[in-house]
C-alpha atoms as a PDB file:
ATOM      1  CA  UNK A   1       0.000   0.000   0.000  1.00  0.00           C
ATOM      2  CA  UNK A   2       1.558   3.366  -0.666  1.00  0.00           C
ATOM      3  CA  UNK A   3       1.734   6.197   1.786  1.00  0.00           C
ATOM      4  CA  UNK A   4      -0.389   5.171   4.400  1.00  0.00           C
ATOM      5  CA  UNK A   5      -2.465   8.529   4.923  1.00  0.00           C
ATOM      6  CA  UNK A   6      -3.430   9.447   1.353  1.00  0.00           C
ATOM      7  CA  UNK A   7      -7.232   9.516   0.941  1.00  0.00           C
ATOM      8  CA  UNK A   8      -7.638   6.603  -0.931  1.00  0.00           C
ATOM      9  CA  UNK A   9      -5.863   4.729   1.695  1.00  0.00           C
ATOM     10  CA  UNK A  10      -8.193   6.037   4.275  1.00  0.00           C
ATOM     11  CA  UNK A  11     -10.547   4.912   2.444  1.00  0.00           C
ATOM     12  CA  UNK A  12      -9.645   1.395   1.777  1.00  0.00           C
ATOM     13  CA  UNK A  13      -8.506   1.469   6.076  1.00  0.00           C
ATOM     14  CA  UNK A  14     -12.460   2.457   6.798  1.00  0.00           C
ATOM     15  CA  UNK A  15     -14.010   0.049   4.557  1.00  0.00           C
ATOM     16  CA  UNK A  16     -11.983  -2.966   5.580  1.00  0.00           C
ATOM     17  CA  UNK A  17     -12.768  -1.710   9.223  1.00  0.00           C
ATOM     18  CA  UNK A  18     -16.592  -1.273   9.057  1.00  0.00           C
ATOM     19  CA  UNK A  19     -17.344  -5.111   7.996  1.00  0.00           C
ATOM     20  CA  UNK A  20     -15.960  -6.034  11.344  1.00  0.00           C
ATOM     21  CA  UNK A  21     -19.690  -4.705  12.175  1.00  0.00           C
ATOM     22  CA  UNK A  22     -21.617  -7.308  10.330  1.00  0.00           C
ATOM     23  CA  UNK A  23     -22.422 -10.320  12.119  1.00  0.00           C
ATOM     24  CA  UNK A  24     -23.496 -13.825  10.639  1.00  0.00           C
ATOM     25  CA  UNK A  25     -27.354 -13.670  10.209  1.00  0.00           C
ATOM     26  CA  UNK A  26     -27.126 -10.057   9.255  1.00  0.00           C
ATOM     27  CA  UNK A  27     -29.729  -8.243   6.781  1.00  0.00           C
ATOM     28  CA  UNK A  28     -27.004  -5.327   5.341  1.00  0.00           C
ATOM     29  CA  UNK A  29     -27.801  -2.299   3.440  1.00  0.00           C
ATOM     30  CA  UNK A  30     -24.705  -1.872   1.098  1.00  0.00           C
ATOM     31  CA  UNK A  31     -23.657   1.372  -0.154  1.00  0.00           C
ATOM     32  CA  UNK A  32     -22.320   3.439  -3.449  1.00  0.00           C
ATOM     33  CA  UNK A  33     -19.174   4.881  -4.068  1.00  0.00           C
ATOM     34  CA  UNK A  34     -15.070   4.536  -3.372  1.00  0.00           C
ATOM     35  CA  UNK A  35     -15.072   4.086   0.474  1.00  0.00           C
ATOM     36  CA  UNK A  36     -18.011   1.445   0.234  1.00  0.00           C
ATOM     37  CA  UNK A  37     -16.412  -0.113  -2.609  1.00  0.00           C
ATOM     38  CA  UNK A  38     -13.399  -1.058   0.057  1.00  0.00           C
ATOM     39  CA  UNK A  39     -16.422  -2.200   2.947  1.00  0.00           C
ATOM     40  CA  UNK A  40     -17.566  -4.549  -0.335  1.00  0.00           C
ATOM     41  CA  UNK A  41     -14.323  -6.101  -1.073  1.00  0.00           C
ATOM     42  CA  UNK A  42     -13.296  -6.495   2.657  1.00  0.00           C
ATOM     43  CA  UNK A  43     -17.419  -7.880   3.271  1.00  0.00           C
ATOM     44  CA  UNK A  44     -16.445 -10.360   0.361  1.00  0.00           C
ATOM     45  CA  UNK A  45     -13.338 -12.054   1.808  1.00  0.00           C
ATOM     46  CA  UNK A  46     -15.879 -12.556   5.071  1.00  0.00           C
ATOM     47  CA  UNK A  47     -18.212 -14.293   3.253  1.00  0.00           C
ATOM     48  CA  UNK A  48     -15.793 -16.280   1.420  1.00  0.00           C
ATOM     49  CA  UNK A  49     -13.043 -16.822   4.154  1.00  0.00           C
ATOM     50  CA  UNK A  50     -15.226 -17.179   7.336  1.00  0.00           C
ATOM     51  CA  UNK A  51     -18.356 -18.258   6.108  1.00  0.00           C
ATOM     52  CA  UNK A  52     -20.698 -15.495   7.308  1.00  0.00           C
ATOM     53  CA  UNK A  53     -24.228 -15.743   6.115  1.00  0.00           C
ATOM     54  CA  UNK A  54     -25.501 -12.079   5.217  1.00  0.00           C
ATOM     55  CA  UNK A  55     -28.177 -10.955   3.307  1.00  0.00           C
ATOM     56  CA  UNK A  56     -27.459  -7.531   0.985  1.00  0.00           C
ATOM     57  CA  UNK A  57     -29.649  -4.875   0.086  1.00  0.00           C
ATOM     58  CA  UNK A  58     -27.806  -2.250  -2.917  1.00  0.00           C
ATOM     59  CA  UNK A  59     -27.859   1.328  -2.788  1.00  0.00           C
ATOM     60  CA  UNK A  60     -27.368   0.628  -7.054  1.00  0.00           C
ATOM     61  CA  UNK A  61     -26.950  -1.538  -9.643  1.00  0.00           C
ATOM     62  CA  UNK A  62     -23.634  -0.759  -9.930  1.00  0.00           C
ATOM     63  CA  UNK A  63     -23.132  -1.894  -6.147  1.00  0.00           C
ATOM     64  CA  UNK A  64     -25.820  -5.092  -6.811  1.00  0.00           C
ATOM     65  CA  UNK A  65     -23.432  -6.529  -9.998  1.00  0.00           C
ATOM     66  CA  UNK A  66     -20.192  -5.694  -7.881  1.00  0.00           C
ATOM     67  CA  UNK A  67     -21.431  -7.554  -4.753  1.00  0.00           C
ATOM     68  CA  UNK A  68     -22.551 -10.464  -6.850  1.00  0.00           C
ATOM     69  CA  UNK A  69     -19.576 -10.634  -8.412  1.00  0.00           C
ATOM     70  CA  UNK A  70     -17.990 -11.434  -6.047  1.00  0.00           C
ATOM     71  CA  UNK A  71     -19.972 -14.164  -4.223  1.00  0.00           C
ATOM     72  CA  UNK A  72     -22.302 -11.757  -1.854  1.00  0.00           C
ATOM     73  CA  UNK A  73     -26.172 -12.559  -1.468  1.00  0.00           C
ATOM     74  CA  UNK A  74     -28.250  -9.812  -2.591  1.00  0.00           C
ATOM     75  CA  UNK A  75     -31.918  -9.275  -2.055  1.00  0.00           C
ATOM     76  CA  UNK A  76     -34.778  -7.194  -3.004  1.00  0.00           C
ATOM     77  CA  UNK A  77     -35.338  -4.672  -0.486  1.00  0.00           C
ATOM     78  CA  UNK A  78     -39.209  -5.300  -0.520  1.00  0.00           C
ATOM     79  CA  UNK A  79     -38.545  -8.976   0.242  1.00  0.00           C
ATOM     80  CA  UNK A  80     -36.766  -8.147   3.469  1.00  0.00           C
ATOM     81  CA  UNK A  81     -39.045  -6.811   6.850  1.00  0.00           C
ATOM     82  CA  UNK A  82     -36.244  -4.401   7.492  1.00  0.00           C
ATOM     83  CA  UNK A  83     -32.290  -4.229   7.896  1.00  0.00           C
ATOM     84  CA  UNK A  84     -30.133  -4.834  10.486  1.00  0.00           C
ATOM     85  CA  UNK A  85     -27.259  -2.352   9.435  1.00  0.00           C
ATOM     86  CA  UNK A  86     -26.584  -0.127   6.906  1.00  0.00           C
ATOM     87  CA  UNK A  87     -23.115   0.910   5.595  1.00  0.00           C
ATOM     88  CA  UNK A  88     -22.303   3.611   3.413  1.00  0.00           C
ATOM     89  CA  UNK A  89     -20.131   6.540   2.646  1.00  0.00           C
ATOM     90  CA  UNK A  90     -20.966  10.407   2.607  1.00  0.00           C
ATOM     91  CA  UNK A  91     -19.214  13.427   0.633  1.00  0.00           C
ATOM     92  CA  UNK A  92     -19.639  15.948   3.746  1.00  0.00           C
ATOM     93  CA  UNK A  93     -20.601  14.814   7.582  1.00  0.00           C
ATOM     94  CA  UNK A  94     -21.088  17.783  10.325  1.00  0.00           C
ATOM     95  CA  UNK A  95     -20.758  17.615  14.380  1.00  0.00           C
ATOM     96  CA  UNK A  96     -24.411  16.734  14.233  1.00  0.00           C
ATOM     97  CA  UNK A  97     -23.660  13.453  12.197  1.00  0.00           C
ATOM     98  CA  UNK A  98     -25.722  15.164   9.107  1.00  0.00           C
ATOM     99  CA  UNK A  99     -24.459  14.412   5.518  1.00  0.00           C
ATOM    100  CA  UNK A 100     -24.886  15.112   2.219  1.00  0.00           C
ATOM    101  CA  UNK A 101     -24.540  12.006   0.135  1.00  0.00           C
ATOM    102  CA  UNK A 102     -25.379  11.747  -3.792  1.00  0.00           C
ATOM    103  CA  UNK A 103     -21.957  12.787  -5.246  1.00  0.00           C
ATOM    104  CA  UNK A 104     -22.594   9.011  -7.100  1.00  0.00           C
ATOM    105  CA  UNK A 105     -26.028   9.743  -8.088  1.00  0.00           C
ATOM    106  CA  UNK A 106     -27.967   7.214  -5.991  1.00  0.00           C
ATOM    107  CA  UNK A 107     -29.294   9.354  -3.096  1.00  0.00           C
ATOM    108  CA  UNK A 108     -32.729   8.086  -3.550  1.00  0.00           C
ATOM    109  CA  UNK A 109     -31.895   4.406  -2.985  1.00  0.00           C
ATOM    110  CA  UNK A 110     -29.869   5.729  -0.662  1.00  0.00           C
ATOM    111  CA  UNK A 111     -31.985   6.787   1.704  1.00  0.00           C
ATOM    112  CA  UNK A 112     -34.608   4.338   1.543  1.00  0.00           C
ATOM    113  CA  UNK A 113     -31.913   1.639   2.304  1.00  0.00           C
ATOM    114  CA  UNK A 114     -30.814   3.971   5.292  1.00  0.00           C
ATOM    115  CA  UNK A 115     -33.987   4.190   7.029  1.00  0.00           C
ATOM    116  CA  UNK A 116     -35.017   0.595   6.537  1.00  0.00           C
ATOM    117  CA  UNK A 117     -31.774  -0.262   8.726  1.00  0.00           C
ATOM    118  CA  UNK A 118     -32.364  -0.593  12.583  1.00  0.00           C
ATOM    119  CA  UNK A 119     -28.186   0.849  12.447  1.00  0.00           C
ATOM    120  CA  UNK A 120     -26.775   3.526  10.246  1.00  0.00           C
ATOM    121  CA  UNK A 121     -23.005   3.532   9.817  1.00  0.00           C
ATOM    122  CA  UNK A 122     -20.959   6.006   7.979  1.00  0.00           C
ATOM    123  CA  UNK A 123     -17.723   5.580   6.331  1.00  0.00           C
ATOM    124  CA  UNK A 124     -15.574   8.110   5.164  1.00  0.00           C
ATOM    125  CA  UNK A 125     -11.886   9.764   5.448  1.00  0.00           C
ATOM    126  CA  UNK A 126     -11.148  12.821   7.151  1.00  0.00           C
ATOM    127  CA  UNK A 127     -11.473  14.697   4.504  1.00  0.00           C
ATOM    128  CA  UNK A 128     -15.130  14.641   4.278  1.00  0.00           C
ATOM    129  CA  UNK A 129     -15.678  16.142   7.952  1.00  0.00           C
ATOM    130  CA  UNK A 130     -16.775  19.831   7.674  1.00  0.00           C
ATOM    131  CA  UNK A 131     -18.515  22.316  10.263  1.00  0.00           C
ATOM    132  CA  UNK A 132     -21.342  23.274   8.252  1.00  0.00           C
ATOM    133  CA  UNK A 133     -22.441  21.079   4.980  1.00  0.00           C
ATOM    134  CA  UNK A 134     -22.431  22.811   1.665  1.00  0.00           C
ATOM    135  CA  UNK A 135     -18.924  23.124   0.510  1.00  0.00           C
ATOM    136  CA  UNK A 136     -19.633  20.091  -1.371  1.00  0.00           C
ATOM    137  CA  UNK A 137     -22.072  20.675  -4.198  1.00  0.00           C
ATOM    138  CA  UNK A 138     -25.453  19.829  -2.882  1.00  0.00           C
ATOM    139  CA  UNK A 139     -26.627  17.042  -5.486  1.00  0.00           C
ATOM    140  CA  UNK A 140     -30.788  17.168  -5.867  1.00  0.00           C
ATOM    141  CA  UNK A 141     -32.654  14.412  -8.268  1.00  0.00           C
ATOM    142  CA  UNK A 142     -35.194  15.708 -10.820  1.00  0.00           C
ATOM    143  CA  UNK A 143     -37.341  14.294 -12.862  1.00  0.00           C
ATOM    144  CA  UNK A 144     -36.444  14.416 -16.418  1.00  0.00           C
ATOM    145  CA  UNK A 145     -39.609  16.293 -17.638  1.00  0.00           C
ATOM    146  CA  UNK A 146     -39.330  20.021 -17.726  1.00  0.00           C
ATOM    147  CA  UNK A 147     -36.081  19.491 -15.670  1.00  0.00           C
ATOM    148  CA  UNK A 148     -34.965  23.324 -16.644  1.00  0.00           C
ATOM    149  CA  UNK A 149     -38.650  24.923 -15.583  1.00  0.00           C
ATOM    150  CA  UNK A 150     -37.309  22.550 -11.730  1.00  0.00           C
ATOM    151  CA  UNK A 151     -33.959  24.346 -12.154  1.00  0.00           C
ATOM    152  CA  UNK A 152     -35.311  27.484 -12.717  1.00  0.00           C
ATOM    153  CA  UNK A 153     -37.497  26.923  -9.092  1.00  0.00           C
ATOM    154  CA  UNK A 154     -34.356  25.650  -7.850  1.00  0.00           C
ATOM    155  CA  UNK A 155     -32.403  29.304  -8.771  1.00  0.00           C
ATOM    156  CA  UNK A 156     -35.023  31.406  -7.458  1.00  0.00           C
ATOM    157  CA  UNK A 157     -33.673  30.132  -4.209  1.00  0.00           C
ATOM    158  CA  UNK A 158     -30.284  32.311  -4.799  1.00  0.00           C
ATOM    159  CA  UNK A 159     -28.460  29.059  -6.198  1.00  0.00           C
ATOM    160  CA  UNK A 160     -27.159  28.181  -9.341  1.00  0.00           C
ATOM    161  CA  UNK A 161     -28.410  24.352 -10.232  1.00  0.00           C
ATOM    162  CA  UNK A 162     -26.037  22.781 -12.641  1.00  0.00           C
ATOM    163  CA  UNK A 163     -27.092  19.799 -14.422  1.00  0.00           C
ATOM    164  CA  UNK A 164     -24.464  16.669 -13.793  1.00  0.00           C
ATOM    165  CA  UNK A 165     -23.172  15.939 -17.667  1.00  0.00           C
ATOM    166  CA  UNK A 166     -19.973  13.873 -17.578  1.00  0.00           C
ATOM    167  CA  UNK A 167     -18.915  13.205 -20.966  1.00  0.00           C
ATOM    168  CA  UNK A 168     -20.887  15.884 -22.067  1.00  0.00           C
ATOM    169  CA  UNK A 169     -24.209  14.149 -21.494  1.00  0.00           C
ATOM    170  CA  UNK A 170     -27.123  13.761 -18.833  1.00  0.00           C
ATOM    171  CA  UNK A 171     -26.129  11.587 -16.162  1.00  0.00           C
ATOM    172  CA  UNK A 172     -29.314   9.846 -15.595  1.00  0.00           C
ATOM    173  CA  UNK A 173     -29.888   7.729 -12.190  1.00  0.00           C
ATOM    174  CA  UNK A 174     -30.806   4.266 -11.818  1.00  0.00           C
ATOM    175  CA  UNK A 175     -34.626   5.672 -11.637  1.00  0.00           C
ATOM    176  CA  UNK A 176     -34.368   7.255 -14.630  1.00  0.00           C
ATOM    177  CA  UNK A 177     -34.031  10.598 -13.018  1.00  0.00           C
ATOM    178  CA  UNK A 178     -31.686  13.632 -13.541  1.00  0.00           C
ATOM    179  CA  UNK A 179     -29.414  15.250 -11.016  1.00  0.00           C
ATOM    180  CA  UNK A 180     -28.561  19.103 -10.883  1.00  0.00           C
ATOM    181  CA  UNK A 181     -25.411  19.964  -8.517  1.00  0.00           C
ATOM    182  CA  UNK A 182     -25.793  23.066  -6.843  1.00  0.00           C
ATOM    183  CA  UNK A 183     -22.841  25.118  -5.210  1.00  0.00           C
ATOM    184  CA  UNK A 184     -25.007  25.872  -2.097  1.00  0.00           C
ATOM    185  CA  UNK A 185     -22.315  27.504   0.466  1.00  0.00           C
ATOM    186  CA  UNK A 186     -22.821  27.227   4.258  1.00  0.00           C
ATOM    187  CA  UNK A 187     -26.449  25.112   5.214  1.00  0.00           C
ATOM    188  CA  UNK A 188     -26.650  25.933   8.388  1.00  0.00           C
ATOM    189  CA  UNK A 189     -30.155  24.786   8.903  1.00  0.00           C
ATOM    190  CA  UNK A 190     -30.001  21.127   6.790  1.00  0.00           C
ATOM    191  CA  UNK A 191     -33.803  20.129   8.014  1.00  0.00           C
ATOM    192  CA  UNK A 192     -35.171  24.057   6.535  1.00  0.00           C
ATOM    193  CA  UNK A 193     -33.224  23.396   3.017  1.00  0.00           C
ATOM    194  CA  UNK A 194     -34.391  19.763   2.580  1.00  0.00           C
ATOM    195  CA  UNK A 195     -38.078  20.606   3.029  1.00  0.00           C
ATOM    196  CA  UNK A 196     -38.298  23.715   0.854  1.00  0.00           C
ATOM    197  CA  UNK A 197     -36.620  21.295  -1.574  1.00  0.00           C
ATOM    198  CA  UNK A 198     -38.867  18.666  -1.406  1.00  0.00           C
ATOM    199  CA  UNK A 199     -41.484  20.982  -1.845  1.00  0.00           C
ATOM    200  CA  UNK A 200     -40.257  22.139  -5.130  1.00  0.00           C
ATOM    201  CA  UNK A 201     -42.183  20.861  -7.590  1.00  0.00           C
ATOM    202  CA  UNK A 202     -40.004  18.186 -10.330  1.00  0.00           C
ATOM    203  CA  UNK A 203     -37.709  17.644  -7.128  1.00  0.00           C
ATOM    204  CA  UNK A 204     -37.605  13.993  -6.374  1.00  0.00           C
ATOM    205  CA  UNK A 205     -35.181  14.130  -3.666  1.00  0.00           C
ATOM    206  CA  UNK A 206     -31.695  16.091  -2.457  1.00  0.00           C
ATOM    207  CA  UNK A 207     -29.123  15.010  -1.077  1.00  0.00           C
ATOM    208  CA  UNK A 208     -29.354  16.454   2.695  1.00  0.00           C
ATOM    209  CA  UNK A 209     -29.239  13.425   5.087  1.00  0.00           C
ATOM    210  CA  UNK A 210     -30.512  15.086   8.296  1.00  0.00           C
ATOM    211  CA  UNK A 211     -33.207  13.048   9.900  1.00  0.00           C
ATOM    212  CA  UNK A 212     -30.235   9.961  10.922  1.00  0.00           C
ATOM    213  CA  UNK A 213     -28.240   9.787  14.047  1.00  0.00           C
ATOM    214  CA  UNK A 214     -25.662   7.623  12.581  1.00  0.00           C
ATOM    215  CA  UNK A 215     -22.474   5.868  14.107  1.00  0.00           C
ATOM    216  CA  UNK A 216     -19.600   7.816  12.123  1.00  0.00           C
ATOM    217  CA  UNK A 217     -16.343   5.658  11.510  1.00  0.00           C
ATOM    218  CA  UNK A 218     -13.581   8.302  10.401  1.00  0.00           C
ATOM    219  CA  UNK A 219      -9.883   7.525   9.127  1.00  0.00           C
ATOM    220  CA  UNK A 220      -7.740   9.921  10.161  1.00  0.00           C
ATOM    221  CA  UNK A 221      -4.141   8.667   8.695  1.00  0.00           C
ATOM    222  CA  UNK A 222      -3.493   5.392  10.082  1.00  0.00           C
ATOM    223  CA  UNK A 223      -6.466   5.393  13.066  1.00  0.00           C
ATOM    224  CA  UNK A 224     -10.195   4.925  12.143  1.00  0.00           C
ATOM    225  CA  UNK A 225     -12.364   7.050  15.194  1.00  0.00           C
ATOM    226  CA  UNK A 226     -15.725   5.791  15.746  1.00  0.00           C
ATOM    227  CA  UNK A 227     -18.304   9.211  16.191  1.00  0.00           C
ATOM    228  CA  UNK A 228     -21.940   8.701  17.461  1.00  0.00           C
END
């Protein structure tokens, strides 16, 4: 591994750390992005080296075909009652243990995984540990039709909405949705923003994570803190 410290190696150190949480007989929620990409490959060699029976629940089909993959059980989340533990990443957590996730486009899923989980648990480096959320562009899904007249909503707010295009085109979510990025500044009152968001007509959802009290597991260098 090279120079122990660098983000991704936070990363990977968090991930590997946070399946020490799941327990044989577990019902997991499994999350999206780089840091629970490392809890997937470290939940994998579990599975396969100890034997652990788990049941997964995806945040995305990019996270269902890498689980499977690699030899983890994955389930419909209708088919399960609820979850036992949910683990996934965040782009920006605050003292209060509120996030804004999304920054891989599957925010929705996201949060119905989340609060189907009896445990919530957080992984990310220190990087991602701010005092007040909005330095990281605040991602809010949209449905596709009349997405501009949504943005235009959106602006009248005193924001900018930016519609996510990497290679130039529409990224478009695993419901079929858009996703405008919007370079908020300081939220100091995450609950306020989320509502008058979700009351914006064409917004499906945005990417404020405020109604959780999850168990934070930061890497800091070579250490990974547990925050609750």
């Amino acid at each position: 591994m090279s120079n122990m410290g660098s983000e991704d190696d936070e990363k990977r150190l968090v991930g590997s750390k946070a399946a020490d949480y799941v327990q044989s007989g577990m019902r997991i929620g499994i999350g999206t992005g780089s840091t629970a990409y490392w809890f997937i490959q470290a939940l994998a060699q579990r599975v396969s080296q100890e034997g652990i029976t788990i049941e997964g629940v995806a945040t995305s089909k990019a996270t269902v075909r890498l689980c499977r993959n690699l030899g983890i059980p994955m389930e419909s989340i209708d088919r399960l009652d609820h979850l036992d533990l949910d683990v996934d990443g965040a782009d920006e957590v605050n003292p209060q243990g509120q996030l804004i996730k999304g920054g891989g486009g599957a925010l929705v899923r996201e949060r119905l995984v989340a609060r189907a989980a009896d445990r919530f648990l957080v992984i990310v480096d220190h990087s991602k540990l701010v005092e007040d959320l909005g330095q990281f562009p605040l991602p809010i899904e949209v449905v596709p039709f009349a997405w501009k007249t949504t943005a235009s909503r959106i602006a009248d707010l005193g924001v900018e909405p930016e519609l996510r295009k990497p290679q130039g085109k529409a990224f478009v979510t695993d419901n079929g949705n858009y996703i405008l990025d919007v370079k908020w500044g300081p939220i100091t009152d995450p609950e306020a923003v989320y509502r008058t968001l979700k009351l914006t007509a064409g917004v499906v959802d945005a990417g404020i994570f405020y109604e959780f009290s999850p168990t934070v597991l930061v890497a800091n260098g070579r250490k990974v803190e547990e925050r609750r």
